[in-house]
C-alpha atoms as a PDB file:
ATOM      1  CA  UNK A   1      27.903 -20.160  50.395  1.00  0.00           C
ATOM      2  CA  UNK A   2      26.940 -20.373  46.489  1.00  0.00           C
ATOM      3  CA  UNK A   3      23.506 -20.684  45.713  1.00  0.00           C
ATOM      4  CA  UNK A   4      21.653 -23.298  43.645  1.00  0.00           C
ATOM      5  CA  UNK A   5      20.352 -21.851  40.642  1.00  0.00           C
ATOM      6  CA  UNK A   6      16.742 -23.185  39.991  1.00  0.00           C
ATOM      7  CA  UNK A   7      15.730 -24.248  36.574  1.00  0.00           C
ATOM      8  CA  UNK A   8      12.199 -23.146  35.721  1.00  0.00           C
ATOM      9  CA  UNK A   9      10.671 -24.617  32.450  1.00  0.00           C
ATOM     10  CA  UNK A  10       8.187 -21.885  32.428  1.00  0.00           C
ATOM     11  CA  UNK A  11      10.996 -19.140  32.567  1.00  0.00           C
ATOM     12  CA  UNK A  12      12.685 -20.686  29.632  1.00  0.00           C
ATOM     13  CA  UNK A  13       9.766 -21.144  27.618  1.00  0.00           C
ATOM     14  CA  UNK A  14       8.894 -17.531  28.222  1.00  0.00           C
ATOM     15  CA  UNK A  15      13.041 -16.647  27.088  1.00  0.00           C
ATOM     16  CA  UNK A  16      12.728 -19.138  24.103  1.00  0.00           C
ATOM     17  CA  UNK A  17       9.103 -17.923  23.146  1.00  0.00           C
ATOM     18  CA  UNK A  18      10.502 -14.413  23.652  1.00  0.00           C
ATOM     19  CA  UNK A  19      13.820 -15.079  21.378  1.00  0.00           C
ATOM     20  CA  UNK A  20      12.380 -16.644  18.547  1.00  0.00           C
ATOM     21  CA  UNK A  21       9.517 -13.854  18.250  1.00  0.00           C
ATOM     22  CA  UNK A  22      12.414 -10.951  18.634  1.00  0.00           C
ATOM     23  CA  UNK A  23      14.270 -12.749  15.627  1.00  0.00           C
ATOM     24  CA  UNK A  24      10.760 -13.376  13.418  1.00  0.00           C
ATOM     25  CA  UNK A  25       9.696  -9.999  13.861  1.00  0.00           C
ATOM     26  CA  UNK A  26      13.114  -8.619  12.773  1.00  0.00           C
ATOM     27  CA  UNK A  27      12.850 -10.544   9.564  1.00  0.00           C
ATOM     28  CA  UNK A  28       9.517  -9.745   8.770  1.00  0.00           C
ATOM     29  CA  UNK A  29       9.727  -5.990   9.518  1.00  0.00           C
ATOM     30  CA  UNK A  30      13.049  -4.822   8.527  1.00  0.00           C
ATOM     31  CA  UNK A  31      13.851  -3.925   4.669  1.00  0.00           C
ATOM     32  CA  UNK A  32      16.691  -5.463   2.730  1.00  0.00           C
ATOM     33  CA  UNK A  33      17.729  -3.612   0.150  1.00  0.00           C
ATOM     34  CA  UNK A  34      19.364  -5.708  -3.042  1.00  0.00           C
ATOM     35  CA  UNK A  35      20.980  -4.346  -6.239  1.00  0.00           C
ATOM     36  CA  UNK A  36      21.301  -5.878  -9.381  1.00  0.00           C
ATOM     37  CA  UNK A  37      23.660  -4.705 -12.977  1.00  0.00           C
ATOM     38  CA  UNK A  38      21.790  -6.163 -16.196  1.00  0.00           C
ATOM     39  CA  UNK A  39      23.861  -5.774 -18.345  1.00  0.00           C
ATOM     40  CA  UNK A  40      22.748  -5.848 -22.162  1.00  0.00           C
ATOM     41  CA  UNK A  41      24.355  -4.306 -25.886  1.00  0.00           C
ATOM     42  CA  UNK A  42      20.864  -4.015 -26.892  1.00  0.00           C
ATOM     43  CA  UNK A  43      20.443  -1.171 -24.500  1.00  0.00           C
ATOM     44  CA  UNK A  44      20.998   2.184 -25.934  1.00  0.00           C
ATOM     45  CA  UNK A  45      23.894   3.847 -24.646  1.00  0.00           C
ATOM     46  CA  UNK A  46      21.904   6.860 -23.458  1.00  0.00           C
ATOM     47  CA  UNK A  47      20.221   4.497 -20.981  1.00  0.00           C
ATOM     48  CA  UNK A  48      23.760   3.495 -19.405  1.00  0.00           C
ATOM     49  CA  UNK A  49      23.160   3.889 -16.234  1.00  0.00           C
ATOM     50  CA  UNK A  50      19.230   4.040 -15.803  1.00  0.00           C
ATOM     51  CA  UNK A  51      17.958   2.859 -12.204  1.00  0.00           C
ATOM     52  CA  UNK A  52      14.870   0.826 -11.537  1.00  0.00           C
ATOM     53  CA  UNK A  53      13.430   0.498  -8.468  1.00  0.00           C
ATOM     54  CA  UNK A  54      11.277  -2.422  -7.687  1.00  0.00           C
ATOM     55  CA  UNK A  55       8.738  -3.434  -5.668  1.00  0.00           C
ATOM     56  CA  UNK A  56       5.672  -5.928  -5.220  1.00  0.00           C
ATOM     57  CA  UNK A  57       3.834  -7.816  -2.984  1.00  0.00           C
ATOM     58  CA  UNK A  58       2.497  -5.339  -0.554  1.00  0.00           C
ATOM     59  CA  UNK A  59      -0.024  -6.483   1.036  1.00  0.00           C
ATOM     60  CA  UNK A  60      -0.743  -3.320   2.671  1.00  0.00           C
ATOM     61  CA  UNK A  61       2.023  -3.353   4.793  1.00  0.00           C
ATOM     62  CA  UNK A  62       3.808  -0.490   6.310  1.00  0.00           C
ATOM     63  CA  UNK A  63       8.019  -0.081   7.124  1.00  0.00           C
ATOM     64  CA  UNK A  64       8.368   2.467   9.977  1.00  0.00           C
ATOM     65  CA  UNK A  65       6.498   5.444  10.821  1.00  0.00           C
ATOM     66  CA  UNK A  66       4.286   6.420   8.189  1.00  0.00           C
ATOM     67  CA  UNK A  67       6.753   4.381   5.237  1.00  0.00           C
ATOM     68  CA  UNK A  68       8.979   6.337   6.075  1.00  0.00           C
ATOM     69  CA  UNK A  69      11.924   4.027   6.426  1.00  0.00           C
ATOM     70  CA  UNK A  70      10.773   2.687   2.579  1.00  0.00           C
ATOM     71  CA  UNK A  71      10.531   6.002   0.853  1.00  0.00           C
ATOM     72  CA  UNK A  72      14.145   7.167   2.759  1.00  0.00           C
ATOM     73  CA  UNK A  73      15.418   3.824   1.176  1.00  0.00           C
ATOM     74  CA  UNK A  74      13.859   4.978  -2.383  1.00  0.00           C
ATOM     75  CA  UNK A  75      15.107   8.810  -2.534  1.00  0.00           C
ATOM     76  CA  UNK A  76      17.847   7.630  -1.279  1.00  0.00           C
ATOM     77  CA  UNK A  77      18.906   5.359  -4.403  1.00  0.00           C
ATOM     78  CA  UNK A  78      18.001   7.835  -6.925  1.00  0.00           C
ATOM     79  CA  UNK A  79      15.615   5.741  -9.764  1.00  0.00           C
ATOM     80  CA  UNK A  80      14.890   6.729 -12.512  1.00  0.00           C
ATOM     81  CA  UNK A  81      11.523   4.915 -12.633  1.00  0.00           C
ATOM     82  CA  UNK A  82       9.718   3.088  -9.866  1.00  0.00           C
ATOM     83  CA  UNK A  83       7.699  -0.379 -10.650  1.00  0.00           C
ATOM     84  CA  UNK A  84       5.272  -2.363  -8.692  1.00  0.00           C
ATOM     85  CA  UNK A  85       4.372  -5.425  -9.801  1.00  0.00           C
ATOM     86  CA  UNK A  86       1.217  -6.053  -7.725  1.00  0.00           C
ATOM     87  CA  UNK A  87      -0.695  -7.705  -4.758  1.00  0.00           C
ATOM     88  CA  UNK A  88      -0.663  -4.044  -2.797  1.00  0.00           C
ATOM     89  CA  UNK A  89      -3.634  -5.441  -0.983  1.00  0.00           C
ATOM     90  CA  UNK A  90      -5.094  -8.620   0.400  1.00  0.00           C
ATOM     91  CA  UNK A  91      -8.062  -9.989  -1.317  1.00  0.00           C
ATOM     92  CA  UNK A  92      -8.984 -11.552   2.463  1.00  0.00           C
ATOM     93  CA  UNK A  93      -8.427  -8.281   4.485  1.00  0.00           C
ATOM     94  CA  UNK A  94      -9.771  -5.967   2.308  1.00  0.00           C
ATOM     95  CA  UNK A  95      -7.225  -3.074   2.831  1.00  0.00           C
ATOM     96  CA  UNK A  96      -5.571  -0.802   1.274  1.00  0.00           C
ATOM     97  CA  UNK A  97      -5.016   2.632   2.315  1.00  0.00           C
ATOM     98  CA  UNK A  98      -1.568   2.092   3.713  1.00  0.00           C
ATOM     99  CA  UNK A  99      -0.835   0.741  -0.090  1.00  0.00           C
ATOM    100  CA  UNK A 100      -2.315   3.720  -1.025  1.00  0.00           C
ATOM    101  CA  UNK A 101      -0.246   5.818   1.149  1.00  0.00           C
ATOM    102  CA  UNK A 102       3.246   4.545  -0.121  1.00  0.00           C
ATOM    103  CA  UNK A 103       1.880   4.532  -3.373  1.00  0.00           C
ATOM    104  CA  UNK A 104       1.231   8.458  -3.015  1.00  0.00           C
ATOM    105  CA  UNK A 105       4.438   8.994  -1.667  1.00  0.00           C
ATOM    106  CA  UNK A 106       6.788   7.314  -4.698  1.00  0.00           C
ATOM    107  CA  UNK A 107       5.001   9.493  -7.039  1.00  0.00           C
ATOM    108  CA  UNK A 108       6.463  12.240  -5.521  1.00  0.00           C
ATOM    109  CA  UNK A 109      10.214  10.530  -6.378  1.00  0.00           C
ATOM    110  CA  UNK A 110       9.674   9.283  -9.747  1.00  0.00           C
ATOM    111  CA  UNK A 111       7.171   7.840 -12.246  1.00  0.00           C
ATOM    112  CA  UNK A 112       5.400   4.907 -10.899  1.00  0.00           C
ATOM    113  CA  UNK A 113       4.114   1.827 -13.422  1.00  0.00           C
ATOM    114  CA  UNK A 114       2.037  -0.340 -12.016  1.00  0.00           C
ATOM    115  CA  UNK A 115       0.733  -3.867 -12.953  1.00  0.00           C
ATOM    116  CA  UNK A 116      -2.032  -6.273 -11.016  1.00  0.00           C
ATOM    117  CA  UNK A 117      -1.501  -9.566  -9.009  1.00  0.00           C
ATOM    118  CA  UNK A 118      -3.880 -11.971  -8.122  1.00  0.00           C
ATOM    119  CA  UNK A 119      -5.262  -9.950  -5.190  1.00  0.00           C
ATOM    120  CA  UNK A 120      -6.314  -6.997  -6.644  1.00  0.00           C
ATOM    121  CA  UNK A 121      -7.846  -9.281  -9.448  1.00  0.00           C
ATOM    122  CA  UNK A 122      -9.481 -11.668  -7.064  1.00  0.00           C
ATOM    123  CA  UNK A 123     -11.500  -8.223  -5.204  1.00  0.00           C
ATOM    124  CA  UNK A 124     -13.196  -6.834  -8.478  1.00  0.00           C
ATOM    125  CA  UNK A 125     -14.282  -3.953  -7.000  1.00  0.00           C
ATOM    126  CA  UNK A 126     -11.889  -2.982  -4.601  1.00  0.00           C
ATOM    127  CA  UNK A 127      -9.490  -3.597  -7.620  1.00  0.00           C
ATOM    128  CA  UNK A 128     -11.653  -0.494  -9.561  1.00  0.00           C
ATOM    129  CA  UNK A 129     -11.825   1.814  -6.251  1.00  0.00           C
ATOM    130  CA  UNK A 130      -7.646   1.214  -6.211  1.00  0.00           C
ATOM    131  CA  UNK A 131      -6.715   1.103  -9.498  1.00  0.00           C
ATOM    132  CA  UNK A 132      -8.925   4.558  -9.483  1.00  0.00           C
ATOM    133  CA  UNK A 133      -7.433   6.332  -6.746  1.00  0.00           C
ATOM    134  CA  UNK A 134      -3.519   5.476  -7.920  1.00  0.00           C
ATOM    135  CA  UNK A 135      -4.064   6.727 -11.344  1.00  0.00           C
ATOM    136  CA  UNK A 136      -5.153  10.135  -9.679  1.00  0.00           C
ATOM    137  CA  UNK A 137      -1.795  10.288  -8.058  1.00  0.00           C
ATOM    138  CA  UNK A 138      -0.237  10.038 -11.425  1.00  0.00           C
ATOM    139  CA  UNK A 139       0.743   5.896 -11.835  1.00  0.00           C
ATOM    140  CA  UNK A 140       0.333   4.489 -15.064  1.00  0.00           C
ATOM    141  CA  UNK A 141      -1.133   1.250 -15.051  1.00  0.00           C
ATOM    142  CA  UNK A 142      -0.123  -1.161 -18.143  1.00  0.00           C
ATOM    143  CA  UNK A 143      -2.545  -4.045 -18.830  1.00  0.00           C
ATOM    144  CA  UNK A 144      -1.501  -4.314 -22.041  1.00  0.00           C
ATOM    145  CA  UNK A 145      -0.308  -1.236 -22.763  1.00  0.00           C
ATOM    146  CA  UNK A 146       3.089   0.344 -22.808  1.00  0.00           C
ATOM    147  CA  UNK A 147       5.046   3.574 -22.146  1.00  0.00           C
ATOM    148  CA  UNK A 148       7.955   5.025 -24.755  1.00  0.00           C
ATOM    149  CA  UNK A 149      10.607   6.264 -22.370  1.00  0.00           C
ATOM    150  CA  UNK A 150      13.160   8.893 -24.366  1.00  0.00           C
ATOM    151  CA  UNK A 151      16.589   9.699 -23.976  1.00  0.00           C
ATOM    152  CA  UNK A 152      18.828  12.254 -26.162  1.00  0.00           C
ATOM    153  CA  UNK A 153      17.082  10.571 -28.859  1.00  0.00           C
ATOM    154  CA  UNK A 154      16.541   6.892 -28.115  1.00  0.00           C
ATOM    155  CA  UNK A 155      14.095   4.587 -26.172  1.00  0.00           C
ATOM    156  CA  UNK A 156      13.020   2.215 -24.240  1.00  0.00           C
ATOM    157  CA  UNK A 157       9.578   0.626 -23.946  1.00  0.00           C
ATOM    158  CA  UNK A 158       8.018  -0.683 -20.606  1.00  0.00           C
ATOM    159  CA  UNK A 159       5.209  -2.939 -21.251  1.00  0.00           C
ATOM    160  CA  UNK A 160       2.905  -4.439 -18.542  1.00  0.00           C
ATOM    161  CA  UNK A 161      -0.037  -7.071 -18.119  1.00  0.00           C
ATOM    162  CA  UNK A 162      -2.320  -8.144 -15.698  1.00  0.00           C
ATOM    163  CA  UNK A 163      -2.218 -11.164 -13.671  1.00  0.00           C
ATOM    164  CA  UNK A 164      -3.977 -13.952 -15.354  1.00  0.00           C
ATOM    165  CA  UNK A 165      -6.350 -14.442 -12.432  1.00  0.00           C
ATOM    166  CA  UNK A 166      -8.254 -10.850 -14.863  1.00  0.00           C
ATOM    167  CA  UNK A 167      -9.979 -14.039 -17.033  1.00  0.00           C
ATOM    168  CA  UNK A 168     -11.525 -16.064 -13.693  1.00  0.00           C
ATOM    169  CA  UNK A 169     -15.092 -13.618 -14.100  1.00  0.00           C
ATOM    170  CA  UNK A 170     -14.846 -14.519 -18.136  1.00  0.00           C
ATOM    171  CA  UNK A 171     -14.733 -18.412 -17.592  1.00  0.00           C
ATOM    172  CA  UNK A 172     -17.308 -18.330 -14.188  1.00  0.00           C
ATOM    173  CA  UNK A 173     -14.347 -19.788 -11.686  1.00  0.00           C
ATOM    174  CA  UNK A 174     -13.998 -16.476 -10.139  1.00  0.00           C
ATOM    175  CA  UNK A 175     -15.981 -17.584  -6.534  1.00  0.00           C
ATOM    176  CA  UNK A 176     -13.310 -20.916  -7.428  1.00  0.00           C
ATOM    177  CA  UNK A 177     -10.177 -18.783  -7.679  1.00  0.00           C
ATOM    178  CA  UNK A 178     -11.310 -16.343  -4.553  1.00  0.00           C
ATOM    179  CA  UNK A 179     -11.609 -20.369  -2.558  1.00  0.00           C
ATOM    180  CA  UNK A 180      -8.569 -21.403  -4.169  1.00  0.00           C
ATOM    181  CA  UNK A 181     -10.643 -24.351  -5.116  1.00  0.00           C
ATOM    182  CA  UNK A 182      -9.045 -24.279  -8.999  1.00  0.00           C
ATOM    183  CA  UNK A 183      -8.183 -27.624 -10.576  1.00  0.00           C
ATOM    184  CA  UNK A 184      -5.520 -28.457 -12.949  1.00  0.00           C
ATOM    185  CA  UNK A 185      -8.077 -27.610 -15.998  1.00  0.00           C
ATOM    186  CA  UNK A 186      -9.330 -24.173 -14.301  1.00  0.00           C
ATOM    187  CA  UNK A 187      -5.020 -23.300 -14.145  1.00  0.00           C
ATOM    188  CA  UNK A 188      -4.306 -24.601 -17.486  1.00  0.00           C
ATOM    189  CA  UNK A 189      -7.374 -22.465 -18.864  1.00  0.00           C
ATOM    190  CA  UNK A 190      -6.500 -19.361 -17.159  1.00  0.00           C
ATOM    191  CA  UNK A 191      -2.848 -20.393 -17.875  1.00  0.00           C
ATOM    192  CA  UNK A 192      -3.576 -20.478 -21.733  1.00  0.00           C
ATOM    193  CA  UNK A 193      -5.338 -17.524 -22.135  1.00  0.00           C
ATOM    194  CA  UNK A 194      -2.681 -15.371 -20.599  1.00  0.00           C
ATOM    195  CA  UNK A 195      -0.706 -16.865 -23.454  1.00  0.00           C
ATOM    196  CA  UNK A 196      -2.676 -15.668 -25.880  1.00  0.00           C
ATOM    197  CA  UNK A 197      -3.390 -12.124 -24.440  1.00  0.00           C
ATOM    198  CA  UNK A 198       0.257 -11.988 -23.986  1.00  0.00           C
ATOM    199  CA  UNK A 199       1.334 -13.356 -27.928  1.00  0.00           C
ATOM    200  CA  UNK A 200      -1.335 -10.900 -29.338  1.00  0.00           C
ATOM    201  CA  UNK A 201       0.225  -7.686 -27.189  1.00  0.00           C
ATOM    202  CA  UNK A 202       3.829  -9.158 -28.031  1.00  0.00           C
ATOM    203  CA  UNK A 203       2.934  -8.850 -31.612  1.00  0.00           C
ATOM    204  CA  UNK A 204       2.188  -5.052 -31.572  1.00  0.00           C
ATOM    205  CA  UNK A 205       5.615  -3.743 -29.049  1.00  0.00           C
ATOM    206  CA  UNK A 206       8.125  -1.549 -30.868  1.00  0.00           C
ATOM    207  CA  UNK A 207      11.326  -2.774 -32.169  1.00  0.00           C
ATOM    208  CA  UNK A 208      14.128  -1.887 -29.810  1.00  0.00           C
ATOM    209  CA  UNK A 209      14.951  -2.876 -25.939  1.00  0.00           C
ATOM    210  CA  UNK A 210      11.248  -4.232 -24.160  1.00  0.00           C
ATOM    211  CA  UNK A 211      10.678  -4.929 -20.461  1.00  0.00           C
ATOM    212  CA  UNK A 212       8.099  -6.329 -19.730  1.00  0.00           C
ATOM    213  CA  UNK A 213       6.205  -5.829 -16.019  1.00  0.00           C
ATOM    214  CA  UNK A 214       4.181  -9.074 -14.452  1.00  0.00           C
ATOM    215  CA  UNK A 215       3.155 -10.783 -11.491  1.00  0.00           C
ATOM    216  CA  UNK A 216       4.034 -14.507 -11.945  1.00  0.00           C
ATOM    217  CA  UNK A 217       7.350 -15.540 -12.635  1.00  0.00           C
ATOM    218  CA  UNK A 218       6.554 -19.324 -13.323  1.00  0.00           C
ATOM    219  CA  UNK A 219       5.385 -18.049 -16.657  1.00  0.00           C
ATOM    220  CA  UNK A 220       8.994 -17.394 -17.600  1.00  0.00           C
ATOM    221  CA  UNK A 221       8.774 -19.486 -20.809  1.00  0.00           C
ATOM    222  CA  UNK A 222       6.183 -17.183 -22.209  1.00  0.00           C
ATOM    223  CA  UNK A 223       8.047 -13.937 -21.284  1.00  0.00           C
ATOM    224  CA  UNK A 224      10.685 -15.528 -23.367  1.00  0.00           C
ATOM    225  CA  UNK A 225       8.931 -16.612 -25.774  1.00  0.00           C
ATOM    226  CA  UNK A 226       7.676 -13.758 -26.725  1.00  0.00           C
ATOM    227  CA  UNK A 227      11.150 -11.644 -26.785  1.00  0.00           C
ATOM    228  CA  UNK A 228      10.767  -9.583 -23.663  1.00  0.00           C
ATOM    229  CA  UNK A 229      14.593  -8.284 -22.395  1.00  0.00           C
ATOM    230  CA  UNK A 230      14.109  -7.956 -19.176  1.00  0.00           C
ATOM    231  CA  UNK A 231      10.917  -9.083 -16.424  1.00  0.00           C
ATOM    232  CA  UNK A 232      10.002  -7.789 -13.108  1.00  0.00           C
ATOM    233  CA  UNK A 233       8.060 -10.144 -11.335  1.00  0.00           C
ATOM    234  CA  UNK A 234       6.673 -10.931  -7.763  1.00  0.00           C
ATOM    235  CA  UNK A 235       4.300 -12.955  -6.494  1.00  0.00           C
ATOM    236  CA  UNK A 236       6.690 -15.822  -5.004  1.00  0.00           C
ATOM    237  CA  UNK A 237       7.149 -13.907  -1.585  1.00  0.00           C
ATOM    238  CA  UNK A 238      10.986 -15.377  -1.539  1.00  0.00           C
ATOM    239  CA  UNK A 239       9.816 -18.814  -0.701  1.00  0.00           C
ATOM    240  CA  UNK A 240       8.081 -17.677   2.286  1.00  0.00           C
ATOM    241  CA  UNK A 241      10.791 -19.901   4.679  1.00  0.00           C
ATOM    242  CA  UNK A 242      14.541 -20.307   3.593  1.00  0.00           C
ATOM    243  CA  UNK A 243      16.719 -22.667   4.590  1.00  0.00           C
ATOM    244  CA  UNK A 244      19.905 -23.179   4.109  1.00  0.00           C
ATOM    245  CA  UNK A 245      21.368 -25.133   2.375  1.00  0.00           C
ATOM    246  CA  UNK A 246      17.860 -26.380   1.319  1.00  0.00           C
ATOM    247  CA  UNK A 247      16.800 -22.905  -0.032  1.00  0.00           C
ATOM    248  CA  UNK A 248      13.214 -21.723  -0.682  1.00  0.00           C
ATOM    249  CA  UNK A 249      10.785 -23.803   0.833  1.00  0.00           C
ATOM    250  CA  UNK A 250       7.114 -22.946  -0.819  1.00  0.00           C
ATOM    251  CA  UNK A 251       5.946 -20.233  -3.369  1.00  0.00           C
ATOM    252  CA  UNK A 252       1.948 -20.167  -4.419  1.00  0.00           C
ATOM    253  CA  UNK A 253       1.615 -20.983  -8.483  1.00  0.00           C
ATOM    254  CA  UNK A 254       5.117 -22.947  -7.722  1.00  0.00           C
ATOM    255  CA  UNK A 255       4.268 -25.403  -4.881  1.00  0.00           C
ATOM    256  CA  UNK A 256       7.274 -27.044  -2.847  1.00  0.00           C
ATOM    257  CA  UNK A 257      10.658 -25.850  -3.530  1.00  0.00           C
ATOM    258  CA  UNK A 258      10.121 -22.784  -6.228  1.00  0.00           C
ATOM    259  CA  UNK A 259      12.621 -22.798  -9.125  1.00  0.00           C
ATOM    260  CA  UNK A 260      12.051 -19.061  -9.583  1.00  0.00           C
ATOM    261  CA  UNK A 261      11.858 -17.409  -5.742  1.00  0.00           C
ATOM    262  CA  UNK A 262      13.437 -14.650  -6.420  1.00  0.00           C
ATOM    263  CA  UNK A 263      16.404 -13.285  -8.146  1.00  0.00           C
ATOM    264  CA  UNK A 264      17.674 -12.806 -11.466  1.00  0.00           C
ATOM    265  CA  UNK A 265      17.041 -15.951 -14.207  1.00  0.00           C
ATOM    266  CA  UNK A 266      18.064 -15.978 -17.789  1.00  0.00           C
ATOM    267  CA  UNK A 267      16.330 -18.385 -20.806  1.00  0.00           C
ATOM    268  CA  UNK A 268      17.241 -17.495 -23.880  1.00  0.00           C
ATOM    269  CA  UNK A 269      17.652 -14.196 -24.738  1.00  0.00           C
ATOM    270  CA  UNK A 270      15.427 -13.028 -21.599  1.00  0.00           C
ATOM    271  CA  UNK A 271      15.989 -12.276 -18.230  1.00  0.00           C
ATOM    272  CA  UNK A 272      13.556 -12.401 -15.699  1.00  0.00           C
ATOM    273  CA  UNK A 273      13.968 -10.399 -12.142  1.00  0.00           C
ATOM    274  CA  UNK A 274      11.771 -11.778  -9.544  1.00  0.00           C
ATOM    275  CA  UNK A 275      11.199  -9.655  -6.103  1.00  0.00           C
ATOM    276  CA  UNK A 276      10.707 -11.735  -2.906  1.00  0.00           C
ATOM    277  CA  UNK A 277       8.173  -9.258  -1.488  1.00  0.00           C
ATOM    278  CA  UNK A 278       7.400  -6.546   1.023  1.00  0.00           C
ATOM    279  CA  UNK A 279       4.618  -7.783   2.574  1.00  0.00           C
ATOM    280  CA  UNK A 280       2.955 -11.518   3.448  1.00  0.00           C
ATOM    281  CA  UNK A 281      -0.596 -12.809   2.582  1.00  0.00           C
ATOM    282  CA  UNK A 282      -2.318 -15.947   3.734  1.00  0.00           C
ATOM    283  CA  UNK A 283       0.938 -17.053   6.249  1.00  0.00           C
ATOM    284  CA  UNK A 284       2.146 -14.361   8.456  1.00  0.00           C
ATOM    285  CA  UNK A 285       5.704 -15.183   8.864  1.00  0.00           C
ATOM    286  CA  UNK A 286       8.854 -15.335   7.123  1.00  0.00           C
ATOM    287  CA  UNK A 287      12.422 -16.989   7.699  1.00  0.00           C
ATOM    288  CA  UNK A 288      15.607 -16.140   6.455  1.00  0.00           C
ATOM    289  CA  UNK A 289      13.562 -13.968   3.958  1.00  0.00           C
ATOM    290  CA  UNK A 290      13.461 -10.331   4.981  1.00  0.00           C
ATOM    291  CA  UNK A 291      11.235  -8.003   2.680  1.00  0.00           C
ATOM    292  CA  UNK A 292      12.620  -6.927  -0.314  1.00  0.00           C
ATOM    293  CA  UNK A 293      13.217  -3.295  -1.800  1.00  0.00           C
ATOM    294  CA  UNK A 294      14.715  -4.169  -6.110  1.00  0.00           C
ATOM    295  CA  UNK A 295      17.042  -1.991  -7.636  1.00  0.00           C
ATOM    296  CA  UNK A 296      18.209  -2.685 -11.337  1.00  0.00           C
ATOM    297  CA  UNK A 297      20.692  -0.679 -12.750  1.00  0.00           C
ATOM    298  CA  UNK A 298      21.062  -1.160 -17.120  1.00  0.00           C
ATOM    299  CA  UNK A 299      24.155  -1.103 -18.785  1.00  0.00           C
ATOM    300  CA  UNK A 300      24.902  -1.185 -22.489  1.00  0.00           C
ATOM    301  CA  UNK A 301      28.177  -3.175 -21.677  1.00  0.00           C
END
């Protein structure tokens, strides 16, 4: 005699419950690795070839034991340069010494350039503890300020500056911006400045191929205004959900469905390169939207 198989609402909840968390903490904790060719004549033909790894958005995050799985995934694509285009810690959680640790670790692969996001800008002093304790490992950080990399002979210049959250002390909205309490006017102001810090540095960069290393990638039309080849950017975290065939759901600085999520995006002579993110910030969760490990590879043709 068969028997009848009960249905028990509180055993599938638990299944469901279980499912769902299985599949969200597979997309938040395992590392996608995407590759990109820019390709550009500008581009000295000595640096055919040269590989940039990528990354931003820590958070103070940490992929398997100790990073390792991260820094296997960096040897193990050979760059030529590593760049991190900030938020390594969270201005609300006050952390950083896993950042640190990574951060430690890459210098031991390659050269490391490093620029600020709105975290480390929003935690003034933790920003000058960190900032501190990475340029003793050997990083270079670029707030306004370049390196001259050489090749049998040629260059390239990587240029960086900081996130334009650096002016909220100057103007007195920095208690506003840590709230997230900042009008229109308080963005716009912030906004503008950047402009102009970011005109006045453009003004003094060497002739020749320029990238150019920032946080926010919805201020694209400046980047290309001012020349720049190629961006890295961060900050968007992907979109935080994906859906398809709706696509990137919400970005902070870009509000409801982000033109620039991540990716590569072209204006002009420009081309910007926005990461989606290792880590998250003030929501916990992503969708469709695993954390993101850059690499760039130039080519002269």
């Amino acid at each position: 005699m068969s028997k009848k198989i009960k249905f028990s609402p509180k055993g599938f909840l638990d299944f469901f419950g279980k499912t769902i968390f299985d599949i969200a903490n597979t997309q938040n904790h395992t590392l996608e690795l995407n590759g990109y060719v820019y390709r550009s004549e500008k581009l000295p033909e000595e640096f055919d070839g040269f590989r940039i790894i990528h990354l931003s958005d820590m958070h103070n995050c940490v992929y398997g034991y100790e990073a390792d799985e991260l820094i296997k995934i960096v040897k193990r694509n050979k760059p030529d340069i590593i760049v991190i285009t900030g938020d390594s810690f969270d201005s609300r959680r006050r952390q950083y010494f896993d950042s640190l640790d990574i951060i430690k670790k890459l210098t031991k692969i390659e050269m490391v350039l490093y620029v600020t996001g709105n975290h480390e800008e929003l935690s003034p002093e933790l920003k000058e503890i960190f900032l501190n304790e990475i340029k003793s490992y050997g990083v270079q950080v670029l707030d306004c300020d370049g390196i001259e990399i050489n090749r049998g002979g040629t260059s390239v210049f990587i240029n960086g500056i900081s996130d334009f959250t650096s002016f909220a002390a100057e103007y007195g909205l920095l208690e506003k911006a840590i709230a997230k309490n900042l009008d229109c006017d308080d963005l716009n102001l912030l906004k503008d400045s950047f402009k102009d810090k970011l005109r006045n540095f453009s003004q003094t960069k060497t002739d020749g191929f320029n990238i150019l290393l920032s946080h926010r990638p919805e201020m694209f039309d400046a980047y290309a205004e001012n020349g720049y080849d190629l961006v890295f950017c961060g900050h968007a975290h992907g979109g935080q959900f994906r859906i398809p065939p709706v696509g990137p759901i919400y970005s902070p600085g870009q509000g409801f469905f982000p033109e620039f999520s991540e990716g590569s995006h072209k204006k002009e002579n420009t081309t910007m390169i926005v990461s989606r993110g290792l880590g998250n910030s003030s929501f916990p969760l992503r969708i469709n939207n695993r954390p993101q490990i850059l690499v760039t590879e130039l080519r002269n043709r």
